[in-house]
C-alpha atoms as a PDB file:
ATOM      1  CA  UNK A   1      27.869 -28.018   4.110  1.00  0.00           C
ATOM      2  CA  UNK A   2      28.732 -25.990   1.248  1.00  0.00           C
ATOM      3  CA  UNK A   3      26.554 -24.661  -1.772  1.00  0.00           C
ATOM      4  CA  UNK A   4      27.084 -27.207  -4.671  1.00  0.00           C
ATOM      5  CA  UNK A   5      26.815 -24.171  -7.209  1.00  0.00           C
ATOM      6  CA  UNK A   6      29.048 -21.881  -5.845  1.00  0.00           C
ATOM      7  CA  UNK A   7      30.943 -23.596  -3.143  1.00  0.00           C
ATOM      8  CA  UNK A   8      29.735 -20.892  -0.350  1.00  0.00           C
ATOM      9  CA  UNK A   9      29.279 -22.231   3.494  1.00  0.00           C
ATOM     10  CA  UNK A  10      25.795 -22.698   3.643  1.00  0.00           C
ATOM     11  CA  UNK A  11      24.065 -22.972   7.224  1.00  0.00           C
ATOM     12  CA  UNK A  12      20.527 -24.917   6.099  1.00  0.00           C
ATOM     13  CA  UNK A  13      20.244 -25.700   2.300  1.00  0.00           C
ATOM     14  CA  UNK A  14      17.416 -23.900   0.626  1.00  0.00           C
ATOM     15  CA  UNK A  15      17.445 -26.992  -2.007  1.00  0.00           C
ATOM     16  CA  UNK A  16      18.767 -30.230  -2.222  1.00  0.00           C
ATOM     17  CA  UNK A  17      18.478 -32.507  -5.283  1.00  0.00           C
ATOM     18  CA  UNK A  18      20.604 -35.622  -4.555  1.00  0.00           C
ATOM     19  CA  UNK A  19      23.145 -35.285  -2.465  1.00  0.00           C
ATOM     20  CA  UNK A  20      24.548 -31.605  -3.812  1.00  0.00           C
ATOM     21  CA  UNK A  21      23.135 -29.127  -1.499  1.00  0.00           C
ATOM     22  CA  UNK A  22      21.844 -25.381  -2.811  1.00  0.00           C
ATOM     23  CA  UNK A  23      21.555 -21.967  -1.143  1.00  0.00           C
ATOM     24  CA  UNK A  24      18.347 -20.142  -1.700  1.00  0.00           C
ATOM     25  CA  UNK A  25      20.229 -17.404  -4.845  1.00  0.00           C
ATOM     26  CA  UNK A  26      21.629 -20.353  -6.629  1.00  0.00           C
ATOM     27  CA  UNK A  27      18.420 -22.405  -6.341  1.00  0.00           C
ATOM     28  CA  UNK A  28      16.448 -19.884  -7.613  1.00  0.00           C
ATOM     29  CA  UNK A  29      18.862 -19.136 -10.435  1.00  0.00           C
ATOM     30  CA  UNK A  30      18.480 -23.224 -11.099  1.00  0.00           C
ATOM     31  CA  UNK A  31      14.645 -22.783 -10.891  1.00  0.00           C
ATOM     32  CA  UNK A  32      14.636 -25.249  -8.010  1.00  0.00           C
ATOM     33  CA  UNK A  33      12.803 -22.897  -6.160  1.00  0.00           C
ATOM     34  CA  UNK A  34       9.679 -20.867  -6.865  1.00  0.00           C
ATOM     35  CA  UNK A  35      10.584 -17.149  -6.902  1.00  0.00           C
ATOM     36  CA  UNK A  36       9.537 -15.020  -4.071  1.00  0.00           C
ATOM     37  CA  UNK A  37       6.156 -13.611  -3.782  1.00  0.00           C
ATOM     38  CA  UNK A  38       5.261 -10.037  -3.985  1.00  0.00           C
ATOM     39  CA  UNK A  39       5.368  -8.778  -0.411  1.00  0.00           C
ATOM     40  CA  UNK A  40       4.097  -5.530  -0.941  1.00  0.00           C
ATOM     41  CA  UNK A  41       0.740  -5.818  -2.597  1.00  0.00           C
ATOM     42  CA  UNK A  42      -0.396  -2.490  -1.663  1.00  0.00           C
ATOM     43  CA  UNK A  43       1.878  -0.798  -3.184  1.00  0.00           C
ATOM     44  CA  UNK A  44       0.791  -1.770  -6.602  1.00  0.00           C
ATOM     45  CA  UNK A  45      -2.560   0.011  -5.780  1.00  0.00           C
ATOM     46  CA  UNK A  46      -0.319   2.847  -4.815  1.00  0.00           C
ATOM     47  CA  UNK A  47       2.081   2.878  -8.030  1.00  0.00           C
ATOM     48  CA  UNK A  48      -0.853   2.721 -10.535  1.00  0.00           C
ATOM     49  CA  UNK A  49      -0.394   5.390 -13.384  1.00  0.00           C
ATOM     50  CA  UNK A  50      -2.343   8.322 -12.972  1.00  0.00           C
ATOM     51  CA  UNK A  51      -3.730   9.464 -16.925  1.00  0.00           C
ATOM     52  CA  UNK A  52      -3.454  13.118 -17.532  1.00  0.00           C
ATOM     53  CA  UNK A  53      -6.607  14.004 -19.154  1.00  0.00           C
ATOM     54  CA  UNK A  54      -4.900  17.600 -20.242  1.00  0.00           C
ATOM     55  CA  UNK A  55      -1.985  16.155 -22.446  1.00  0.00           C
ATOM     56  CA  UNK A  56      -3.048  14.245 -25.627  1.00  0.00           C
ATOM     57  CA  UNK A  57      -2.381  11.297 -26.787  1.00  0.00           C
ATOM     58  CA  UNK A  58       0.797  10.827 -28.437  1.00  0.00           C
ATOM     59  CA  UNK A  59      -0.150   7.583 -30.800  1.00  0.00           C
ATOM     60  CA  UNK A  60      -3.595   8.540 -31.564  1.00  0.00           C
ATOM     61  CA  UNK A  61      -3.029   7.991 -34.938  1.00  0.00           C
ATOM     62  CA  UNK A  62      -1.536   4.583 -35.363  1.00  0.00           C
ATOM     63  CA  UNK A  63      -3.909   2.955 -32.457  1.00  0.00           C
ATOM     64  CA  UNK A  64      -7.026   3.942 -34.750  1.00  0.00           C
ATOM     65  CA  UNK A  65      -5.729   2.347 -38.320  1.00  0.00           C
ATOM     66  CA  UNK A  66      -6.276  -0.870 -38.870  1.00  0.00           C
ATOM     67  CA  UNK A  67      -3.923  -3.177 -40.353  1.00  0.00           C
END
């Protein structure tokens, strides 16, 4: 069987829709398939910015005025 997209040998199809089968990139790409979920979701706890409260603000001034 071979990916209808891009004519690769696929081993299982990741999508089918008809009878053209898709690999799991080009599905994706087609939005036939969800994208993947985060796997990592502790490293967004991790990775959270840290504010320096000893530099200031750079845009002080334009967040205060209103328009």
């Amino acid at each position: 069987m071979i990916c209808a997209n891009c004519n690769r040998p696929l081993k299982s199809p990741a999508a089918m829709l008809w009878r053209m089968a898709f690999g799991p990139t080009c599905a994706r790409k087609l939005s036939l398939l969800a994208p993947p979920a985060v796997r990592h979701a502790a490293w967004d706890v991790r990775s959270r910015e840290r504010r320096d409260t000893q530099t200031m603000d750079l845009f002080v001034d334009l967040a205060a005025e209103p328009k």
